[in-house]
Protein backbone atom coordinates (compact mmCIF):
# COMPACT_ATOMS: atom_id res chain seq x y z
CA UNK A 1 15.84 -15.87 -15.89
CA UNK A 2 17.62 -17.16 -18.59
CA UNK A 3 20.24 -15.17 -20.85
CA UNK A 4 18.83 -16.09 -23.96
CA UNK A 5 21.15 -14.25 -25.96
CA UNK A 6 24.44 -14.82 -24.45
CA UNK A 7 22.76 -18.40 -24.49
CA UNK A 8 22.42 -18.85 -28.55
CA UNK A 9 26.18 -16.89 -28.88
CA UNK A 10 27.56 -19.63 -26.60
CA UNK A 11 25.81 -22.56 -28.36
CA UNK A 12 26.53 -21.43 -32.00
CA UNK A 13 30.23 -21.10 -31.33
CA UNK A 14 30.38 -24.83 -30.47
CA UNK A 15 27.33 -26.27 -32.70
CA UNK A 16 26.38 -26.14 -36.50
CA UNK A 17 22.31 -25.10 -35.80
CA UNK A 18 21.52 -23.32 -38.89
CA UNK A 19 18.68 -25.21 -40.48
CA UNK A 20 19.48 -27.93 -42.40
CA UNK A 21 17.50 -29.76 -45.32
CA UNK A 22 20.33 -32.23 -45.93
CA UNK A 23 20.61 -33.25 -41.61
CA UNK A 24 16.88 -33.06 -41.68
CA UNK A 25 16.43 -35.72 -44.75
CA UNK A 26 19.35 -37.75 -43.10
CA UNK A 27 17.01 -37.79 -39.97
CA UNK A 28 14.02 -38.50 -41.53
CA UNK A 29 12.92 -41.49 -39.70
CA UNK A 30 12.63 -39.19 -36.72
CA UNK A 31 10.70 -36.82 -38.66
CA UNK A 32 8.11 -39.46 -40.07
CA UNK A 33 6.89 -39.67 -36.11
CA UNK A 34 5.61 -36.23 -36.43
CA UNK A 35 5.15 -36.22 -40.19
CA UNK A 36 1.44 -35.30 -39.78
CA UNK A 37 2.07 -31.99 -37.46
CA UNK A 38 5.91 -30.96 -38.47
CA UNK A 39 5.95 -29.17 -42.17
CA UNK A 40 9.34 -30.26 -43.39
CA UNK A 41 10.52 -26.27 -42.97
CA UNK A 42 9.93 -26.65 -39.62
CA UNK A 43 11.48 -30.11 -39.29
CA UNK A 44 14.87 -28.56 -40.97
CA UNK A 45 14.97 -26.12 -38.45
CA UNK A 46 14.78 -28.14 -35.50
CA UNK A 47 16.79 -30.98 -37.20
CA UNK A 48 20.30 -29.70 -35.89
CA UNK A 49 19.20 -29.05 -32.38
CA UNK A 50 17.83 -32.68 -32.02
CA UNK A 51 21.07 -33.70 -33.70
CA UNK A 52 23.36 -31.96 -31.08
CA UNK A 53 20.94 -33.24 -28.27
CA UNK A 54 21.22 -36.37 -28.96
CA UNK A 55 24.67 -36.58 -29.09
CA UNK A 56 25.28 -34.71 -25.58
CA UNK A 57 23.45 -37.61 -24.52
CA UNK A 58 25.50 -40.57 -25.22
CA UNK A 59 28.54 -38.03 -24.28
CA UNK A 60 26.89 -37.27 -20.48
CA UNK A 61 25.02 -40.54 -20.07
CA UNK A 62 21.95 -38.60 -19.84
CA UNK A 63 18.07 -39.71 -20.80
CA UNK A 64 15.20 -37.52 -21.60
CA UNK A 65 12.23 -37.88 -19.41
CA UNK A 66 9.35 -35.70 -21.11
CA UNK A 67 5.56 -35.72 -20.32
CA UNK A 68 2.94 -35.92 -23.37
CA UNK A 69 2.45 -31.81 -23.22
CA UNK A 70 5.92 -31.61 -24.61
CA UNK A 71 6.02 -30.13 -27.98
CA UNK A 72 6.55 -32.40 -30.86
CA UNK A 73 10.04 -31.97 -31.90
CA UNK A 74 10.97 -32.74 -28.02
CA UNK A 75 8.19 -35.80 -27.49
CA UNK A 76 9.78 -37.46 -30.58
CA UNK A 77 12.66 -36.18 -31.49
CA UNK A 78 15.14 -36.05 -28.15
CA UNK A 79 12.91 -38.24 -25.50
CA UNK A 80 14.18 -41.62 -24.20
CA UNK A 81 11.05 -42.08 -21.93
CA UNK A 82 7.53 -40.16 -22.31
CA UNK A 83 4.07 -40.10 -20.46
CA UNK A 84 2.00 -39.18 -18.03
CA UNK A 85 3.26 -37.89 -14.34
CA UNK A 86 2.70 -41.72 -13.04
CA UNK A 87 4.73 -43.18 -15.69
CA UNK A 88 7.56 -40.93 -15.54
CA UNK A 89 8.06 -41.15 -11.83
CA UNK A 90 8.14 -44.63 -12.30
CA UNK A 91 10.40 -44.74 -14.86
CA UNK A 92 12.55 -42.13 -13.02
CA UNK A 93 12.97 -45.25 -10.41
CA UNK A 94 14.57 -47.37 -12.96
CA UNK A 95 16.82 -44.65 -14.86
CA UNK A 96 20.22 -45.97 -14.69
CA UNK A 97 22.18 -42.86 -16.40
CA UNK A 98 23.88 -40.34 -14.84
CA UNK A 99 21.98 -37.40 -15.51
CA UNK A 100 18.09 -36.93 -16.13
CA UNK A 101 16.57 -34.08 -18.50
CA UNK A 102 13.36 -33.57 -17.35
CA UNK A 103 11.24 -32.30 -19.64
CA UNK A 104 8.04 -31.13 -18.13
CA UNK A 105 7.62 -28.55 -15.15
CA UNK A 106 9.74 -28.03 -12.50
CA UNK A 107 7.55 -30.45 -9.78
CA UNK A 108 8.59 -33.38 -11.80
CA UNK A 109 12.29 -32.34 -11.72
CA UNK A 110 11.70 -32.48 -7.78
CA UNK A 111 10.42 -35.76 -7.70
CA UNK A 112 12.60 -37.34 -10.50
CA UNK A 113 15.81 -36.19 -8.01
CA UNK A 114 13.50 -37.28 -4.76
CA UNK A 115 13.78 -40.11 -6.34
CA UNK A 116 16.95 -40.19 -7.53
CA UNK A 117 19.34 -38.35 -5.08
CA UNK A 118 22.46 -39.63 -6.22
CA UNK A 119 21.75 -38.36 -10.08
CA UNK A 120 22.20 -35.27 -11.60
CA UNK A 121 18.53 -33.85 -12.95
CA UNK A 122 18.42 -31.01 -14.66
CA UNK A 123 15.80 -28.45 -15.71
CA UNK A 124 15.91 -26.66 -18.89
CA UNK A 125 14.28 -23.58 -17.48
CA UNK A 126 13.74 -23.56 -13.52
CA UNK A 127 10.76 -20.86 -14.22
CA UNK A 128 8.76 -23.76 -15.56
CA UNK A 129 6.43 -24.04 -13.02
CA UNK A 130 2.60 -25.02 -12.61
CA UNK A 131 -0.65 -23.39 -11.24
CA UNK A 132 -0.98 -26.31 -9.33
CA UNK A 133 2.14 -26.63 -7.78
CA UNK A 134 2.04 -22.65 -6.77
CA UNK A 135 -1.56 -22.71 -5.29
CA UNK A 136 -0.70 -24.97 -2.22
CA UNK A 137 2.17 -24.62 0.61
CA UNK A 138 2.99 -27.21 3.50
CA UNK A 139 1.28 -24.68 5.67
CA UNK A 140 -1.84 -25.48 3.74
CA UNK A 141 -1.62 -29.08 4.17
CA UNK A 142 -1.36 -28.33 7.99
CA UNK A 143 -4.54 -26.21 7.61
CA UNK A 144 -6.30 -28.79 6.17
CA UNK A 145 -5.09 -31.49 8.89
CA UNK A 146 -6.37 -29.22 11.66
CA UNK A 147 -9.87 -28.59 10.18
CA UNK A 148 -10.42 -32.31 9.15
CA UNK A 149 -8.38 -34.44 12.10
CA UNK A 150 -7.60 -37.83 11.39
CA UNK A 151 -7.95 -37.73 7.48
CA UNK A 152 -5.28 -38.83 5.51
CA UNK A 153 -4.06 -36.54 2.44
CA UNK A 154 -3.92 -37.40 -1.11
CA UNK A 155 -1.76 -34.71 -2.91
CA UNK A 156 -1.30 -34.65 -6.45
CA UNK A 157 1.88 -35.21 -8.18
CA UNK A 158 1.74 -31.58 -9.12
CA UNK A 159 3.14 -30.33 -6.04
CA UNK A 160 6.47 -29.19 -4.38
CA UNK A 161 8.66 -31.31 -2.55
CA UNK A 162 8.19 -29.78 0.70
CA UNK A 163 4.00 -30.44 0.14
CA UNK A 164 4.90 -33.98 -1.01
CA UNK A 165 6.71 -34.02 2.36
CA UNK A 166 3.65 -32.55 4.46
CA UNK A 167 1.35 -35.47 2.86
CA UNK A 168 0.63 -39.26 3.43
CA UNK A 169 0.47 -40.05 -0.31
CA UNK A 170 0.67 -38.70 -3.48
CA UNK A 171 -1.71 -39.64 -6.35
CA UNK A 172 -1.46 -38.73 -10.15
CA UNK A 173 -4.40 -37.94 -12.11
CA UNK A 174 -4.32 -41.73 -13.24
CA UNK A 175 -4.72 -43.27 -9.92
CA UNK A 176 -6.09 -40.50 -7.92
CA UNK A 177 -9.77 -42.59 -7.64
CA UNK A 178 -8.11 -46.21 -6.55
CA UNK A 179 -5.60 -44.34 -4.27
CA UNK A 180 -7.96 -42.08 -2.40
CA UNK A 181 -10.40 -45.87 -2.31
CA UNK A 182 -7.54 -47.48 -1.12
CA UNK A 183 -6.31 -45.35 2.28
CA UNK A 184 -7.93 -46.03 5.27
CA UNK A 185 -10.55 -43.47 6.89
CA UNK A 186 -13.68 -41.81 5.96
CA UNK A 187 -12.80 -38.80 5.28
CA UNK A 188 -9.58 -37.45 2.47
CA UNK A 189 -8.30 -34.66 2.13
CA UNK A 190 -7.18 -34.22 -1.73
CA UNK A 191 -4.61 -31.73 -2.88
CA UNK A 192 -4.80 -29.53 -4.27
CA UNK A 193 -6.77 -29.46 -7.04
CA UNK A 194 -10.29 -29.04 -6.31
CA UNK A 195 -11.69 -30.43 -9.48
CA UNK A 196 -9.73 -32.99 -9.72
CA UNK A 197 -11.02 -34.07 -6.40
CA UNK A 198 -14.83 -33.14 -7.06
CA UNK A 199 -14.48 -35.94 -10.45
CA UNK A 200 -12.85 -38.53 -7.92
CA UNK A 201 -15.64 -38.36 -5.22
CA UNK A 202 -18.08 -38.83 -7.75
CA UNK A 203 -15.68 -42.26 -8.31
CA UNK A 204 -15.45 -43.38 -5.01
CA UNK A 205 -19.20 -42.29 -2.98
CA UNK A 206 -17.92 -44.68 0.40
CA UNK A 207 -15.93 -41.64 0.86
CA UNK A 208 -16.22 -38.03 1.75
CA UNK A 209 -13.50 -36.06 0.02
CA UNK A 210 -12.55 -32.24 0.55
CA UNK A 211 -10.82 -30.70 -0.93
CA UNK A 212 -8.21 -27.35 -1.15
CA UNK A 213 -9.18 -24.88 -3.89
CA UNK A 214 -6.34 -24.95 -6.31
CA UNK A 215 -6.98 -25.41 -10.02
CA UNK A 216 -4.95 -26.11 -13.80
CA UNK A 217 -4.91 -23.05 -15.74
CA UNK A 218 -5.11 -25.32 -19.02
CA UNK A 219 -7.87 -27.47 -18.03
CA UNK A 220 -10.61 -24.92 -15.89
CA UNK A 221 -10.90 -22.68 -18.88
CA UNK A 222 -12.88 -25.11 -20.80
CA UNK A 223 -16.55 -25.13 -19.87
CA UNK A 224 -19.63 -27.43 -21.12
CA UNK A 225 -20.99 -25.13 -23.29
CA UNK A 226 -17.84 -25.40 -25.80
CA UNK A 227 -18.21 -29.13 -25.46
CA UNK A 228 -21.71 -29.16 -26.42
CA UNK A 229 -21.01 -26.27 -29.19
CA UNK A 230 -18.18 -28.94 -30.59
CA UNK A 231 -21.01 -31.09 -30.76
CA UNK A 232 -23.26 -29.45 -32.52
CA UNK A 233 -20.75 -28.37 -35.18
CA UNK A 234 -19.69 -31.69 -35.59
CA UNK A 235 -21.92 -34.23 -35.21
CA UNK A 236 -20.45 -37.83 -34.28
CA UNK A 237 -17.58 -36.03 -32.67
CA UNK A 238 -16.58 -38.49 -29.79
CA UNK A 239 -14.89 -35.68 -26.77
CA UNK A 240 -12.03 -36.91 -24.24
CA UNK A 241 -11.62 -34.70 -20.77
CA UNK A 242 -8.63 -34.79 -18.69
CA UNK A 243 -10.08 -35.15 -15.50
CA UNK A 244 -8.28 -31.64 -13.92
CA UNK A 245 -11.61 -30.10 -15.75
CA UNK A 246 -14.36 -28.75 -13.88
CA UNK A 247 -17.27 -31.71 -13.73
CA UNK A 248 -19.96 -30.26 -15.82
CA UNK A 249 -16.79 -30.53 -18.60
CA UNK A 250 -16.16 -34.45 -17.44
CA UNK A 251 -19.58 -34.94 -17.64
CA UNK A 252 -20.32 -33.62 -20.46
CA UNK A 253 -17.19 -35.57 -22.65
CA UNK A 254 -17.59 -39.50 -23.50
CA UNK A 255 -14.60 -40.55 -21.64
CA UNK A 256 -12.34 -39.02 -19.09
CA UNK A 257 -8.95 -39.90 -17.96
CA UNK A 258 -5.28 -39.25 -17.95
CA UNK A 259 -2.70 -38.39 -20.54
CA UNK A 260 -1.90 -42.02 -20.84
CA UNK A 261 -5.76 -43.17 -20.50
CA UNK A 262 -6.44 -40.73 -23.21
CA UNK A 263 -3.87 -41.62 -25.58
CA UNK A 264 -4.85 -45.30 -25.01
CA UNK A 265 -8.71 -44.57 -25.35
CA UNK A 266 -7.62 -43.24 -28.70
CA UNK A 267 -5.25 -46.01 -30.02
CA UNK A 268 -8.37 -48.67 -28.73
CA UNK A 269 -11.40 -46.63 -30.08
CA UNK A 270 -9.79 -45.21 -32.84
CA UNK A 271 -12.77 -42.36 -33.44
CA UNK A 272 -13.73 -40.72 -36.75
CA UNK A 273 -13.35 -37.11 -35.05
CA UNK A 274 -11.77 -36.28 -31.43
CA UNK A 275 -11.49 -33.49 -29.72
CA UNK A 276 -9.17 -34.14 -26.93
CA UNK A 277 -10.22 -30.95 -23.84
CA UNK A 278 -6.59 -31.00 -22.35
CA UNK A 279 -3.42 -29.02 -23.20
CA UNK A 280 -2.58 -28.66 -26.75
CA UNK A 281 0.74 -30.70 -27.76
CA UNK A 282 -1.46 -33.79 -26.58
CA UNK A 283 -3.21 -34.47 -29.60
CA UNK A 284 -0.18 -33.66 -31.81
CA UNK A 285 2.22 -35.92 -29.81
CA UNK A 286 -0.39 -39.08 -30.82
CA UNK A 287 -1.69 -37.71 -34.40
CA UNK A 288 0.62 -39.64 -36.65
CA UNK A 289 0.31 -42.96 -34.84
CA UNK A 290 -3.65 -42.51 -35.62
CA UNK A 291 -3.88 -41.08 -38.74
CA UNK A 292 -7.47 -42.54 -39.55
CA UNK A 293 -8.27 -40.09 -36.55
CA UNK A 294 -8.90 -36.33 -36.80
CA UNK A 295 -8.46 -34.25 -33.85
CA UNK A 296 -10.20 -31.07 -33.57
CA UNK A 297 -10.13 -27.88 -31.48
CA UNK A 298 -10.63 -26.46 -28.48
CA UNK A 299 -7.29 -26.94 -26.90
CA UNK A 300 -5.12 -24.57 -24.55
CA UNK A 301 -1.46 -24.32 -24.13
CA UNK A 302 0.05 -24.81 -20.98
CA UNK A 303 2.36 -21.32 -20.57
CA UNK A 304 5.10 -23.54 -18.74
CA UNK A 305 4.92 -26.32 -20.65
CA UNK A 306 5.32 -24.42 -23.44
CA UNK A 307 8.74 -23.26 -21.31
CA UNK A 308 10.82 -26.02 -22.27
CA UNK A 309 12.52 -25.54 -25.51
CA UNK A 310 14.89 -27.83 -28.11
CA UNK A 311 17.48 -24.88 -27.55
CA UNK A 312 17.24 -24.61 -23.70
CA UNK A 313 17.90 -28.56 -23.37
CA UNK A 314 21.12 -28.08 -25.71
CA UNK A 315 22.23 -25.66 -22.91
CA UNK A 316 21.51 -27.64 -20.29
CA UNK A 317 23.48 -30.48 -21.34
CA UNK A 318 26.02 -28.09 -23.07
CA UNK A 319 26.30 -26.27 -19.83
CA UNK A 320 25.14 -28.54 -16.83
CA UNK A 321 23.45 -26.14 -15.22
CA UNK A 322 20.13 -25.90 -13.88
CA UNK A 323 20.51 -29.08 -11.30
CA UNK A 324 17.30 -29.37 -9.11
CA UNK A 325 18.52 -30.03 -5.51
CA UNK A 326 16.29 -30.69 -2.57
CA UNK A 327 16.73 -30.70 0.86
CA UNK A 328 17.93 -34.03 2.26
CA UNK A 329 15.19 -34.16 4.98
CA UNK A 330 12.32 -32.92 2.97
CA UNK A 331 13.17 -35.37 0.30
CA UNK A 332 13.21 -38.63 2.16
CA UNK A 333 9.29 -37.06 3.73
CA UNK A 334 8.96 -35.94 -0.09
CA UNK A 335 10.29 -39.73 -0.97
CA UNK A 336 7.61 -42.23 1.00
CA UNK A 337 4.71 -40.20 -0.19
CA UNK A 338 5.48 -41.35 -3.77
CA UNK A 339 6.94 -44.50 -3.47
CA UNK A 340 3.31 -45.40 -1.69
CA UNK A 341 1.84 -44.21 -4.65
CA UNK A 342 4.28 -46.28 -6.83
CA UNK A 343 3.79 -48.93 -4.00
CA UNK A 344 -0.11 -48.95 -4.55
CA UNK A 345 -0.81 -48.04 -7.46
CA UNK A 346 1.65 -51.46 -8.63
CA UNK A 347 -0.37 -53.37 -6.72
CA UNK A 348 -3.45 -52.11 -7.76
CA UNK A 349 -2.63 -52.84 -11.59
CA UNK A 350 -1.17 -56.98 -10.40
């Protein structure tokens, strides 16, 4: 666990972070990104750590991967590349700096250095884990392969390296449908996110898909009935799932998809009133490039996510530390599983 204190002691004796309204107006083309969601109090706090991060950047040729549940003031203010779990670990192929920040949860950290052995990728906080990640083991995968023999497994992107490595191909939320269409057989196996796997074989019927019985904290909370209560409150209110919900939740919403789907759904449709049933910083990482669009509740906050802070990516840089290795042999395994995915899924979209 991190030393916050000794942390902040060690930062402020080598950085200027008290707030700052002058820093903040000199950086306020950064600011009008997030204008709609970032009171300017707020903005002049976070000002000098974006500052600081930004130049540790160009000082240890480093770029800032960060998925779309980052907060704000990390989405726009510090992030060379954002997106969804596909995009990043494709962009993670093509990263030509030294070191990668990822910020995200610590899966992606795995398969941004799977990908990248030679690179330095660091994690802000290595307790940033996932639900996901946590509810399946290699062992399971064998489990799976001995009750269903023959059937090729799909495992989600939100998994350890050493799963990654126990599985024929790996599939983000994105692609999940055309990848698990795609591999040969009758019968998948999809890990390890059960309704994430229900929504696809309702996508792809030519198939039978089982499933292991792992589920998103964030997204199996929400249920239909606070869909349909949304509704009635607010009538006209067009509702986006992230397909990691239960299916009575995907059916019940007008369109379904990934991070990146939903954010391009948005930009395309550009709805009165949204209500976007997927982890909170979503709709306020999009808000000010749709500002004819209001976004309304539910949401929940990822707890690990929520992990990754302005101030713990200032240490990391600051301090190196917090390199995510992986084992040589589990990574190359770990390695063809996504590059297939990359593979496919590249061909899929020609």
């Amino acid at each position: 666990m991190l030393d916050l204190t000794s942390i902040r002691d060690e930062l402020a004796r080598h950085y200027d972070l008290e707030p700052s309204v002058e820093l903040a107006a000199s950086m306020a083309d950064i600011h009008a990104r997030m204008d709609r969601v970032m009171p300017w109090p707020d903005w002049a706090i976070h000002a000098p750590y974006v500052a600081a991060i930004n130049r540790l950047k160009r000082e240890r040729n480093a770029v800032v991967l960060a998925h779309n549940y980052m907060t704000p003031q990390i989405y726009h203010g510090i992030s060379d590349v954002v997106g969804d779990s596909l995009h990043l670990a494709i962009k993670a192929t093509e990263v030509e700096a030294d070191v990668i920040v990822q910020c995200g949860v610590h899966f992606m950290a795995e398969t941004s250095k799977i990908l990248n052995p030679a690179k330095t990728v660091l994690m802000p906080d290595m307790e940033a884990g996932c639900s996901l990640a946590e509810s399946i083991t290699a062992e399971g995968i064998a489990e799976m392969r001995a009750r269903f023999p023959g059937a090729p497994v799909v495992s989600y992107v939100n998994t350890t390296a050493e799963v990654k490595a126990a599985s024929d191909i790996c599939c983000t939320s994105a692609n999940a449908a055309q990848i698990v269409a795609a591999v040969e057989g009758d019968t998948v196996i999809m890990t390890p996110d059960k309704w994430l796997a229900q929504n696809v074989a309702k996508k792809v019927p030519q198939k039978r898909v089982v499933w292991w019985d792992g589920a998103c904290v964030v997204h199996e909370r929400f249920t239909a009935q606070d869909l349909r209560d949304f509704r009635d409150w607010n009538p006209g209110l067009r509702i986006i799932a992230h397909p990691e919900c239960p299916p009575e939740v995907v059916d019940e919403a007008d369109y379904a998809g990934s991070t990146a789907n939903i954010q391009d759904w948005v930009e395309k449709e550009r709805p009165k009133q949204v209500m976007l049933v997927t982890e909170c910083s979503m709709a306020a990482n999009i808000s000010d490039a749709n500002p004819e669009v209001e976004f309304l509740g539910p949401c929940n906050m990822c707890p690990y996510m929520q992990k990754i802070t302005l101030e713990k990516v200032l240490w990391s840089l600051h301090s190196m530390t917090g390199a995510v290795e992986v084992d040589p042999s589990v990574a190359d395994r770990a390695r063809l599983a996504v590059q297939r995915m990359i593979d496919l899924s590249r061909r899929l979209a020609a």
